[in-house]
N, C-alpha and C. Protein backbone atom coordinates (compact mmCIF):
# COMPACT_ATOMS: atom_id res chain seq x y z
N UNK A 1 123.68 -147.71 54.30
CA UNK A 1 124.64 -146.80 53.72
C UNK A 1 123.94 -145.47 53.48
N UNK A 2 124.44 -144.30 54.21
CA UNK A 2 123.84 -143.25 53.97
C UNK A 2 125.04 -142.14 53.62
N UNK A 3 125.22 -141.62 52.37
CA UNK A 3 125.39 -140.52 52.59
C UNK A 3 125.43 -139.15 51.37
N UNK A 4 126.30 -138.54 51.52
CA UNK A 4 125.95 -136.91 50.38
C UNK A 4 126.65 -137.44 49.19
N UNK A 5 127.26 -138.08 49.24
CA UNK A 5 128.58 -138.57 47.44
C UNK A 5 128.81 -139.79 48.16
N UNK A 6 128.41 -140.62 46.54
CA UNK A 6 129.26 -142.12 47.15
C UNK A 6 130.01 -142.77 46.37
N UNK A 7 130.98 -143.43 45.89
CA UNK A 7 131.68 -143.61 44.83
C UNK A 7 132.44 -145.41 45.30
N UNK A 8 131.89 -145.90 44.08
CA UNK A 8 132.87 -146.94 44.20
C UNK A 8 133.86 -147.26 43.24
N UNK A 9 135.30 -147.82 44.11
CA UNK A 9 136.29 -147.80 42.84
C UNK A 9 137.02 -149.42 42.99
N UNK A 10 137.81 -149.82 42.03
CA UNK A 10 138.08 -150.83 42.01
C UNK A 10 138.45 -151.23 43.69
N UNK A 11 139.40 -152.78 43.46
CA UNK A 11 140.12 -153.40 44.55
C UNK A 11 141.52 -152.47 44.89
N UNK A 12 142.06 -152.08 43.71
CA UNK A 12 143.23 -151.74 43.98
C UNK A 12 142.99 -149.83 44.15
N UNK A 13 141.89 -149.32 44.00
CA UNK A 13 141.32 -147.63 44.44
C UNK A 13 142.26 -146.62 43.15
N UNK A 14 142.08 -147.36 42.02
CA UNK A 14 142.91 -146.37 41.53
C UNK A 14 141.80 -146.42 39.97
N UNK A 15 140.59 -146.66 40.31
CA UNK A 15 139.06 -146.91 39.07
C UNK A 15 138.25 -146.43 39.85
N UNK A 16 137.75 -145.47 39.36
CA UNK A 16 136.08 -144.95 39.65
C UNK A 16 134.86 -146.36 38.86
N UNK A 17 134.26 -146.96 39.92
CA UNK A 17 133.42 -147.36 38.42
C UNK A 17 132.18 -146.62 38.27
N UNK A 18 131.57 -146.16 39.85
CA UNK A 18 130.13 -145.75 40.36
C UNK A 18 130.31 -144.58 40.56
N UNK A 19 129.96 -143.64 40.92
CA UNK A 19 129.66 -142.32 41.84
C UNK A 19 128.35 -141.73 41.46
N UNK A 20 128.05 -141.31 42.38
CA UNK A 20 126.65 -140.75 43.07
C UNK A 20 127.04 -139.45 44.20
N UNK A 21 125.89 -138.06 43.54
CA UNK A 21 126.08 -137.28 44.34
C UNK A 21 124.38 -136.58 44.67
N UNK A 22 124.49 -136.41 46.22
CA UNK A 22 123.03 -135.46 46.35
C UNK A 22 122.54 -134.79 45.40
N UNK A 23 121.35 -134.67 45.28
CA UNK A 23 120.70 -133.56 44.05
C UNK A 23 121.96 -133.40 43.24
N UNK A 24 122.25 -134.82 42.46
CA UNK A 24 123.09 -134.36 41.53
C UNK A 24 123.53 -135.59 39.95
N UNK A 25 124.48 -135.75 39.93
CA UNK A 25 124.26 -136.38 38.66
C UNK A 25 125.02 -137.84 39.85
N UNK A 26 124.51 -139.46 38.96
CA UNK A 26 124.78 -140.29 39.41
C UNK A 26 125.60 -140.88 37.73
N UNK A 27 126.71 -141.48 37.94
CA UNK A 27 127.39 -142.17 36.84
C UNK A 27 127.85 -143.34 36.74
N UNK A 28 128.08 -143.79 35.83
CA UNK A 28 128.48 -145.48 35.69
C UNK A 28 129.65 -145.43 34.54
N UNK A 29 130.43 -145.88 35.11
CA UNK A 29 131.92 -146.00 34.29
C UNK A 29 132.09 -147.44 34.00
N UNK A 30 133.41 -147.28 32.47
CA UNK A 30 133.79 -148.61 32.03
C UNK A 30 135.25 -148.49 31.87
N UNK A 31 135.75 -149.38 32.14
CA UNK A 31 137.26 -148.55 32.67
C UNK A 31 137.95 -147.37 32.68
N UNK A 32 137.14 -146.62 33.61
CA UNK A 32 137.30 -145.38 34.26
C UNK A 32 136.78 -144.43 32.91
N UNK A 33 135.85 -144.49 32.19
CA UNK A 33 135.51 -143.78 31.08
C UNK A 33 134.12 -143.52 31.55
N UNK A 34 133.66 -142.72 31.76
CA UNK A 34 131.88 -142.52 31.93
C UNK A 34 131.20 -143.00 31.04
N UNK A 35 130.30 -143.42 30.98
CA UNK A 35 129.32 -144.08 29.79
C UNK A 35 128.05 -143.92 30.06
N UNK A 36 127.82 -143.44 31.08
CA UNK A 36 126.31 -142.93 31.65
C UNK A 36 126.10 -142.37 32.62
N UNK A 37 125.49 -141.14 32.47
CA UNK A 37 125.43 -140.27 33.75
C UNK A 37 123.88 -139.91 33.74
N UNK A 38 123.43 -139.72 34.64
CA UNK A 38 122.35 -138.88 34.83
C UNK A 38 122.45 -136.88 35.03
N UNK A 39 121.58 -136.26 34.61
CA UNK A 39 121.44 -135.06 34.34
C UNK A 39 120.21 -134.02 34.74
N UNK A 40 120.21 -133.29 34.48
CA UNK A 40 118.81 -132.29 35.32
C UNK A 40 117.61 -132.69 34.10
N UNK A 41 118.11 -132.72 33.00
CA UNK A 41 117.25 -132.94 32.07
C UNK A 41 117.18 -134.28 31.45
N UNK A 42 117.96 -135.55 31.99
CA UNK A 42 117.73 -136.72 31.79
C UNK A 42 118.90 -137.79 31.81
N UNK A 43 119.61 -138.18 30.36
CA UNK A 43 120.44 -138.97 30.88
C UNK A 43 121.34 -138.55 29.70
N UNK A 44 122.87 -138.78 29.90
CA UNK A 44 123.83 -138.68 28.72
C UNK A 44 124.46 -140.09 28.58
N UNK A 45 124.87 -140.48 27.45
CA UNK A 45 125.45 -141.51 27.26
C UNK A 45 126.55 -141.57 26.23
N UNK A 46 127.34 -142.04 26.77
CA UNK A 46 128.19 -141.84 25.69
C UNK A 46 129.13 -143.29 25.18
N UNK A 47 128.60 -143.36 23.89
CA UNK A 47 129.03 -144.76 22.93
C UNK A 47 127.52 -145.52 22.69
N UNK A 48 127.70 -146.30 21.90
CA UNK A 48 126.44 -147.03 21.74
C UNK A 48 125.94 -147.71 22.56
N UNK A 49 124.63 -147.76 22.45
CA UNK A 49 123.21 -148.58 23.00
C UNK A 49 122.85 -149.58 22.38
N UNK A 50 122.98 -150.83 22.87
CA UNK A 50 122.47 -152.06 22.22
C UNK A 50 121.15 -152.30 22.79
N UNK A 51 120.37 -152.79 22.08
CA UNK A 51 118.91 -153.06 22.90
C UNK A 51 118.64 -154.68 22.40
N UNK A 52 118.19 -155.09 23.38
CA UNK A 52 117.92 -156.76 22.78
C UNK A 52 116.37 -156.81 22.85
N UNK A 53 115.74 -155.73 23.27
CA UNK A 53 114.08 -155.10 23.15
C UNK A 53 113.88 -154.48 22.12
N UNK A 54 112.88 -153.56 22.67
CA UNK A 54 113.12 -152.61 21.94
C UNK A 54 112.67 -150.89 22.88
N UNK A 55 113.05 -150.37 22.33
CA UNK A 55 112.69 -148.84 22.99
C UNK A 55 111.69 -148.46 22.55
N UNK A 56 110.76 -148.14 23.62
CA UNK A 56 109.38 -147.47 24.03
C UNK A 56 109.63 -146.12 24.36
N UNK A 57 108.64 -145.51 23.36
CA UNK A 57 108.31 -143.56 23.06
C UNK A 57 107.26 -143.71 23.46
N UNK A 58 106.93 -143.20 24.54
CA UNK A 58 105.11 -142.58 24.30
C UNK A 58 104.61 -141.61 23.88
N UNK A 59 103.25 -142.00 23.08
CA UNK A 59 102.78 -140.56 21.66
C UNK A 59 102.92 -139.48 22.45
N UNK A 60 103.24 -138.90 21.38
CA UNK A 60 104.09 -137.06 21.13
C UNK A 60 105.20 -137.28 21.85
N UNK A 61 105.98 -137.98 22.41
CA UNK A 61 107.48 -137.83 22.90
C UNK A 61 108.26 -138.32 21.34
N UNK A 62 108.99 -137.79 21.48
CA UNK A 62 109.84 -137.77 20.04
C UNK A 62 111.15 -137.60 20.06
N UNK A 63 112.36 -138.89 19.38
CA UNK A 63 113.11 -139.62 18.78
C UNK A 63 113.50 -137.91 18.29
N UNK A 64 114.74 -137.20 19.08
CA UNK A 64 115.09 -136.01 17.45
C UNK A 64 116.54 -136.29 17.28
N UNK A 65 116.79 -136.10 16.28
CA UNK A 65 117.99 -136.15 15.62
C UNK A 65 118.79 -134.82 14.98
N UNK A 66 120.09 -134.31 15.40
CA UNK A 66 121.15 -133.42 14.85
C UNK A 66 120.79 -132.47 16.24
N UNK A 67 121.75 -131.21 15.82
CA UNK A 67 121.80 -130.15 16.80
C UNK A 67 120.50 -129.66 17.50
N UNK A 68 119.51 -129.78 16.66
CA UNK A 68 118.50 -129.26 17.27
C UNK A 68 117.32 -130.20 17.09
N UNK A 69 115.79 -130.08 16.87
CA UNK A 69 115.20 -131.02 16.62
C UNK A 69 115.13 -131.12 14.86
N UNK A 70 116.06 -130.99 14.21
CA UNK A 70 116.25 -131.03 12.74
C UNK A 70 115.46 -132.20 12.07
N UNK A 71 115.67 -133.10 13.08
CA UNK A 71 114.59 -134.57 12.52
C UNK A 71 113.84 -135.09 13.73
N UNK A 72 112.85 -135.41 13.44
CA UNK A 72 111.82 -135.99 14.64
C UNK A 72 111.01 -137.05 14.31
N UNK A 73 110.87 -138.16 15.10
CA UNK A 73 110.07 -139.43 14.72
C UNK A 73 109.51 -139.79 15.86
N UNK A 74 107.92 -139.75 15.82
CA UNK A 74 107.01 -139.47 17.04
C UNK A 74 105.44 -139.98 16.44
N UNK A 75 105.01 -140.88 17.10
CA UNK A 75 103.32 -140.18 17.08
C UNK A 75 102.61 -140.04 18.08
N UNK A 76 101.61 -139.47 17.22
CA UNK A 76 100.77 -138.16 17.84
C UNK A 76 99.89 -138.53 18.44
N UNK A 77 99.20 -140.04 18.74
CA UNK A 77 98.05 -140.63 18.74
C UNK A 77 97.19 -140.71 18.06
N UNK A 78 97.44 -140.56 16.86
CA UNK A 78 96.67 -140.73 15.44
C UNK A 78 97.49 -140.81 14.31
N UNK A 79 98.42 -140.48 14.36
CA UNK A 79 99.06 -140.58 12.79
C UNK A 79 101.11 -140.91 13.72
N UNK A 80 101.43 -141.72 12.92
CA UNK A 80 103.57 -141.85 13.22
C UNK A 80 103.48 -140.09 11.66
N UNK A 81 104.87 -139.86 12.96
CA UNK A 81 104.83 -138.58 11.88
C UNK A 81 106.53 -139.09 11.75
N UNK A 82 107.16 -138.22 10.55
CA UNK A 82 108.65 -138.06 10.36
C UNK A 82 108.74 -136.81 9.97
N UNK A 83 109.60 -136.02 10.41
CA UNK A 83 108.98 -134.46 10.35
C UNK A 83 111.15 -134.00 10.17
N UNK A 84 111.18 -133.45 9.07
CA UNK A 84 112.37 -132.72 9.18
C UNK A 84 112.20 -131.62 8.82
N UNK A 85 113.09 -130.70 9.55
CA UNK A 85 112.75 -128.99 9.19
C UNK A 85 114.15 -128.92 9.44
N UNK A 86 115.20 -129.78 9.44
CA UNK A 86 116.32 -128.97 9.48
C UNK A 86 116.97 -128.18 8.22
N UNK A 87 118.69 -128.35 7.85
CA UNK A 87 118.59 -128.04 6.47
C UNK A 87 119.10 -128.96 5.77
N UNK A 88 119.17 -128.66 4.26
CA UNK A 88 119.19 -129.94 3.71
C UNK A 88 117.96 -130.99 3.41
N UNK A 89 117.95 -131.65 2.33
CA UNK A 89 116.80 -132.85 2.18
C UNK A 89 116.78 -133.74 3.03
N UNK A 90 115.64 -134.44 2.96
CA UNK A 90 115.21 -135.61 3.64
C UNK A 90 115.82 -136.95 2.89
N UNK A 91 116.30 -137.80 2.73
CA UNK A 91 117.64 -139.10 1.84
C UNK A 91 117.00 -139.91 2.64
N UNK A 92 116.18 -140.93 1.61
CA UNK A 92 116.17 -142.32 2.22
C UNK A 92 117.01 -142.94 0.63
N UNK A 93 117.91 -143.86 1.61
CA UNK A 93 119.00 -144.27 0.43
C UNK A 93 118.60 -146.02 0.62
N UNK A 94 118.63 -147.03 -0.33
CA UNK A 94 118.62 -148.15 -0.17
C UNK A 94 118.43 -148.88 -1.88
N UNK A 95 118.70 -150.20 -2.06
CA UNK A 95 118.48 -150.19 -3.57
C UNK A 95 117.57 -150.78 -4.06
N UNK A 96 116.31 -150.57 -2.60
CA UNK A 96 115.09 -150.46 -3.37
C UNK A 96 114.50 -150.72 -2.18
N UNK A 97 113.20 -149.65 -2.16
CA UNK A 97 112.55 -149.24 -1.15
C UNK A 97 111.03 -149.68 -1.43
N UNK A 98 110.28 -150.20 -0.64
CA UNK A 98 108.89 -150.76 -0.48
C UNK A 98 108.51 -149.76 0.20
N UNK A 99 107.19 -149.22 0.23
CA UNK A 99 106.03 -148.84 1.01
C UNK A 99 104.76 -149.45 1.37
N UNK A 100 104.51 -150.23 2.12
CA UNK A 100 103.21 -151.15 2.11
C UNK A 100 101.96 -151.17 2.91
N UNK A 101 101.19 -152.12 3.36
CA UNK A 101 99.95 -151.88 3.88
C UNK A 101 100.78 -152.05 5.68
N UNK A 102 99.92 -151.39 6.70
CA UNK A 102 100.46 -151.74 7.77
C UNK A 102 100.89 -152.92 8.22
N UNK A 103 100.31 -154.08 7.58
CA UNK A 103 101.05 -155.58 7.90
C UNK A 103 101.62 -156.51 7.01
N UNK A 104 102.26 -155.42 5.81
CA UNK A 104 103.12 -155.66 4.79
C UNK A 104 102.80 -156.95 4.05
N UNK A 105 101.25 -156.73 3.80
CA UNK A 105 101.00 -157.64 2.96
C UNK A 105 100.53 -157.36 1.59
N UNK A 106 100.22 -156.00 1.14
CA UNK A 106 100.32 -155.46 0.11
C UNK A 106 101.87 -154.76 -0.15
N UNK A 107 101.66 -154.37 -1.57
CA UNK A 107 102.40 -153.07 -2.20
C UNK A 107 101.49 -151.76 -2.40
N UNK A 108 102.34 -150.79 -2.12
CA UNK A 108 101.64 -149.87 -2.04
C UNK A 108 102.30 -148.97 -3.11
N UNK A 109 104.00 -148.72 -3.29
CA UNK A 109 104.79 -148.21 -3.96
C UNK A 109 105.95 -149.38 -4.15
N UNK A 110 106.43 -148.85 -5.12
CA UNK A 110 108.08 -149.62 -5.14
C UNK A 110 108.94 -148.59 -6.03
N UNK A 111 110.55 -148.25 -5.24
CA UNK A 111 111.28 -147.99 -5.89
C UNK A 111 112.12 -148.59 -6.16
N UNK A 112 112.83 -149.39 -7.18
CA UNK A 112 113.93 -149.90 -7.45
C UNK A 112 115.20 -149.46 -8.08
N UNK A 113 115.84 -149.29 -7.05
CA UNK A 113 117.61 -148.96 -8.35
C UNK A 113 117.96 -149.10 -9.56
N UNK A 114 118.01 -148.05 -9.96
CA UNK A 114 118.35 -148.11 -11.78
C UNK A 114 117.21 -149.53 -12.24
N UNK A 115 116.19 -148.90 -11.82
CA UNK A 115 115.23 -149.68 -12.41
C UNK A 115 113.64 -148.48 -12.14
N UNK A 116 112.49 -149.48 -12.10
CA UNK A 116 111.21 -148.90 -11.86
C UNK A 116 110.82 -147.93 -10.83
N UNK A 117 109.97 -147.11 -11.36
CA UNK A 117 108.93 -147.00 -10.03
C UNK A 117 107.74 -147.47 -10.45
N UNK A 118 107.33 -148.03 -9.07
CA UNK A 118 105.60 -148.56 -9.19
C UNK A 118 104.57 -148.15 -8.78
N UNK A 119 103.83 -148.33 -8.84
CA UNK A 119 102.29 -147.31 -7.92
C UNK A 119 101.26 -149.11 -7.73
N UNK A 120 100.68 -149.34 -7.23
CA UNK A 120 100.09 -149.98 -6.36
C UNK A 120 98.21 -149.53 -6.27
N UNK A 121 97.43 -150.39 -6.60
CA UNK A 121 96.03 -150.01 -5.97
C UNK A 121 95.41 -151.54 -5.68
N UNK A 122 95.30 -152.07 -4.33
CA UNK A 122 94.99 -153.01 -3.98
C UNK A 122 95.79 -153.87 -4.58
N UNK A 123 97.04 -153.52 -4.15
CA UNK A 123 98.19 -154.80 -4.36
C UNK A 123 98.05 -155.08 -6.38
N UNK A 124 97.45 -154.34 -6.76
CA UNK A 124 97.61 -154.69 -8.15
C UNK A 124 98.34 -153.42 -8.40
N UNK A 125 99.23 -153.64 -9.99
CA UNK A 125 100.68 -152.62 -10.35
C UNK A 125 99.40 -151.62 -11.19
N UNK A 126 99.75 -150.70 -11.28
CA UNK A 126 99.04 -149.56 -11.95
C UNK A 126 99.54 -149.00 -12.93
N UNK A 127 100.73 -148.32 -12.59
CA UNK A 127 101.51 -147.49 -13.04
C UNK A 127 103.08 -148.22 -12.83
N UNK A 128 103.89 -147.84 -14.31
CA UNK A 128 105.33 -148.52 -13.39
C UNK A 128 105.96 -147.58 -14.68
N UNK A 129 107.46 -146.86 -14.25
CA UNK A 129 108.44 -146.34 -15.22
C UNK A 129 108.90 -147.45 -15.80
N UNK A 130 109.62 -147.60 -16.99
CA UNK A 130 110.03 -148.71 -17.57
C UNK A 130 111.05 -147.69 -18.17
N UNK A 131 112.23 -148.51 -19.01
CA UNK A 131 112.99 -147.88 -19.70
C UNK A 131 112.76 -147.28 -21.32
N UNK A 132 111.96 -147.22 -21.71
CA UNK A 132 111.27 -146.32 -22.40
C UNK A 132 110.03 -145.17 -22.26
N UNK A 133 110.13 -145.13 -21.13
CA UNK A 133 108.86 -144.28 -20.56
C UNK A 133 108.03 -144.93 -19.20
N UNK A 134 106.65 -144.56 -19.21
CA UNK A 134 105.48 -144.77 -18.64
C UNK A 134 104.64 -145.68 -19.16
N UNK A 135 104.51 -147.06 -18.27
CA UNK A 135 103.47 -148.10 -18.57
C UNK A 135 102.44 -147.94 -17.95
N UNK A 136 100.87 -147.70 -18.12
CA UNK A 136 99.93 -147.98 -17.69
C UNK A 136 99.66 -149.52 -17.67
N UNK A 137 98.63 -150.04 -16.57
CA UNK A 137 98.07 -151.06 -16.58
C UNK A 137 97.20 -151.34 -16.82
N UNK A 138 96.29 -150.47 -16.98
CA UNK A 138 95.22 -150.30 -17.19
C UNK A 138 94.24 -149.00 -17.56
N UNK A 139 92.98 -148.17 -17.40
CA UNK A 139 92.45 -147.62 -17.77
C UNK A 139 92.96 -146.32 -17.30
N UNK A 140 93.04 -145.32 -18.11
CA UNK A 140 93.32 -143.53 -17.44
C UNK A 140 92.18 -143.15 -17.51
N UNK A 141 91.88 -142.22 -16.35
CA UNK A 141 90.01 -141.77 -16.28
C UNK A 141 90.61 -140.57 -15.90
N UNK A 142 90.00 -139.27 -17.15
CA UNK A 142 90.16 -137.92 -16.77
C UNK A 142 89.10 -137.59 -15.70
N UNK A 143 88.98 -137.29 -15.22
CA UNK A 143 87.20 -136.51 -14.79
C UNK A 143 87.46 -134.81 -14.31
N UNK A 144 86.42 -134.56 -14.35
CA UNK A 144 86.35 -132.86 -14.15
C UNK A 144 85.94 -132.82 -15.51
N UNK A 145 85.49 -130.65 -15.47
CA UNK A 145 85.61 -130.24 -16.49
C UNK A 145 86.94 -130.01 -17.63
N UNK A 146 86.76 -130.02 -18.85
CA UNK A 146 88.35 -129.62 -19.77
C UNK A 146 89.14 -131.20 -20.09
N UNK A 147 88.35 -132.25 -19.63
CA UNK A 147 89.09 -133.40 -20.04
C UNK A 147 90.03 -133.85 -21.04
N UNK A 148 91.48 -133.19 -21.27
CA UNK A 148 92.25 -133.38 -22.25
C UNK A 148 93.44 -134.20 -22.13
N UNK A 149 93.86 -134.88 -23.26
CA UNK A 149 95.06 -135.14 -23.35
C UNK A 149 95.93 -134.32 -24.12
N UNK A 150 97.20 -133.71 -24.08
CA UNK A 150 97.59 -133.05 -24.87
C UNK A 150 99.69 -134.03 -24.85
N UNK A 151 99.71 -134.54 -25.86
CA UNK A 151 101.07 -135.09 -25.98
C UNK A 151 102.08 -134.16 -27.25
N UNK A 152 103.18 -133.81 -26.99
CA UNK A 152 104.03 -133.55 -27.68
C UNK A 152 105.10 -133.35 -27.47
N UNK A 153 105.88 -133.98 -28.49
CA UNK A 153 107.05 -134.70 -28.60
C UNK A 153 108.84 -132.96 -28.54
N UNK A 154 109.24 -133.72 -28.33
CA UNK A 154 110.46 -131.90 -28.13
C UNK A 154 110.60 -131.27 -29.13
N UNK A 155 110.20 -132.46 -30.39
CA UNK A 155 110.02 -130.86 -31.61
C UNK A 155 109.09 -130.35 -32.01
N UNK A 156 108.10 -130.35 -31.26
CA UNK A 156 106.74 -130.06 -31.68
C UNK A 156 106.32 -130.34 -32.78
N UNK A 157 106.68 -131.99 -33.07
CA UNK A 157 105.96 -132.13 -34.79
C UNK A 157 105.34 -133.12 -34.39
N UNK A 158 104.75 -134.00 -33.36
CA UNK A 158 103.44 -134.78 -33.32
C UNK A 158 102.64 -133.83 -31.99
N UNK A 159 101.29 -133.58 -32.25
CA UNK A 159 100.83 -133.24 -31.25
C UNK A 159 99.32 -134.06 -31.42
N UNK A 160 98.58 -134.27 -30.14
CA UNK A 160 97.15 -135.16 -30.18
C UNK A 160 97.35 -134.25 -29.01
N UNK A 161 95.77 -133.79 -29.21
CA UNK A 161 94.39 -133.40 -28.14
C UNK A 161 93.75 -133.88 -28.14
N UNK A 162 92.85 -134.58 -27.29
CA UNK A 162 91.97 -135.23 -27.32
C UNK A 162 91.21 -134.94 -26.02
N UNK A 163 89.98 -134.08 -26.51
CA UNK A 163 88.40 -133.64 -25.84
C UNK A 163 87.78 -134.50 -26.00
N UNK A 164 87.57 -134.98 -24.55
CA UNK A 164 86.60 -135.85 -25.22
C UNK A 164 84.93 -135.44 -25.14
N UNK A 165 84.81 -134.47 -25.30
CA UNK A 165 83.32 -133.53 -25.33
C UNK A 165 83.43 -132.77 -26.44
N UNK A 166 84.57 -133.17 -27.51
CA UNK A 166 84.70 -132.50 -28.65
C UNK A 166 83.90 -133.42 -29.38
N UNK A 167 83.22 -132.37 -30.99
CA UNK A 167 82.65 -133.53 -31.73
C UNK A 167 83.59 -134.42 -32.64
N UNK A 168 85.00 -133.64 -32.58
CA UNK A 168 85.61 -134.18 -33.38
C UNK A 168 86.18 -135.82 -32.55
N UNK A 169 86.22 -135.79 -31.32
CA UNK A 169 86.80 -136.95 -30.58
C UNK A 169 85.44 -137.78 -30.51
N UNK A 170 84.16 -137.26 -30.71
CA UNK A 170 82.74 -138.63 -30.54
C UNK A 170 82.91 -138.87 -31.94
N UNK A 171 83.54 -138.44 -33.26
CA UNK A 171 83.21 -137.98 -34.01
C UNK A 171 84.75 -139.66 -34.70
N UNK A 172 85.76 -139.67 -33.97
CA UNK A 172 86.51 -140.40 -34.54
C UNK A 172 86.45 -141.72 -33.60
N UNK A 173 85.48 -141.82 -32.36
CA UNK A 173 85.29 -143.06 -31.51
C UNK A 173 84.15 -143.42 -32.22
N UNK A 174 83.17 -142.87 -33.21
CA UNK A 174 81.90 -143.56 -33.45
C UNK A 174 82.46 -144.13 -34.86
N UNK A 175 83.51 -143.73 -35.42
CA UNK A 175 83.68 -144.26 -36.70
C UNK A 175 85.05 -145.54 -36.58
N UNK A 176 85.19 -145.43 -35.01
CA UNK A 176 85.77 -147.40 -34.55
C UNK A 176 85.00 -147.80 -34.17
N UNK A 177 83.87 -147.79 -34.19
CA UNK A 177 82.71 -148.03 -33.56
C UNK A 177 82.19 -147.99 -31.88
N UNK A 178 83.02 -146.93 -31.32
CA UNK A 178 82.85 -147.14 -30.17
C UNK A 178 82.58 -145.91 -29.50
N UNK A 179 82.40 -145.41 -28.31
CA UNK A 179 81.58 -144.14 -27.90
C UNK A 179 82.92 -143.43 -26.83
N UNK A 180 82.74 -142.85 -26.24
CA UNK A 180 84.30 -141.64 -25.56
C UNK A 180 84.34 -142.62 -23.93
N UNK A 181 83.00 -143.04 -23.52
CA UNK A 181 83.34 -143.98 -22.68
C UNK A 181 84.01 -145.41 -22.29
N UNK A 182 84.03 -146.04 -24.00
CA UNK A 182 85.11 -146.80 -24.12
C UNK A 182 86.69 -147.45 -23.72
């Protein structure tokens, strides 16, 4: 079979299902509706794609999303990037979102719906919001120079500083008996 346009249509010639043209676009119809054509710049499709695989990107080819490349999901050969510059925020919506180790055997973060956030260091909880505030799990370590805490409340009637290179802060850890490294 050779030739410049080729088209096949039903038994009864009144359905396109195929057509094919020289240096040109080739299409595939579903009752007489196009659903895939080929193009100078690749392929159009129109209606959904089911995959019972999955779809293969190779690094730096990139997944974009909206009018322009407003959203992009690609990597680079070193890092998966998610990159939006369109307008508007970035919305990950769900009623409660994990972040974990690459083979999701730690926690790394957790957000939960009308509930916590968590922070994570070697799968142990660190930090978590609770409904009265901020729970630590364990130890807060200032470091640098200026090591302060400074807390106060919206009417400014409790306030604590605490230097701990002040003499007044070695000065109230030596009289619990204990030293600023405590």
């Amino acid at each position: 079979l050779a030739s410049n346009q080729f088209t096949v249509q039903n038994a009864a010639s009144n359905e396109t299902l195929l057509y094919a043209v020289e240096n040109g676009a080739v299409g595939l119809k579903y009752d007489d509706s196009l659903k895939l054509a080929t193009a100078s710049n690749g392929i159009n499709v129109t209606g959904k794609v089911d995959l019972s695989g999955y779809l293969y990107i190779a690094d730096n080819q990139r997944a974009s999303f909206g009018a322009g490349p407003d959203l992009e999901i690609y990597h680079d050969g070193s890092h998966s990037r998610i990159v939006d510059s369109g307008t508007g925020n970035l919305k990950i919506q769900s009623n409660e979102i994990e972040i974990n180790n690459a083979d999701s055997s730690e926690y790394c973060a957790r957000f939960i719906a009308d509930g916590a956030v968590e922070l994570y260091h070697d799968n142990v909880k660190q930090l978590e919001t609770v409904s009265t505030g901020t729970q630590f799990h364990n130890r807060i370590n200032f470091t640098g120079t200026g090591q302060k805490i400074d807390l106060i409340d919206d009417q400014d009637k409790v306030r604590l500083l605490v230097d701990p290179t002040s003499n007044y802060a070695k000065a109230a850890a030596a009289a619990m008996g204990r030293t600023m490294d405590d």
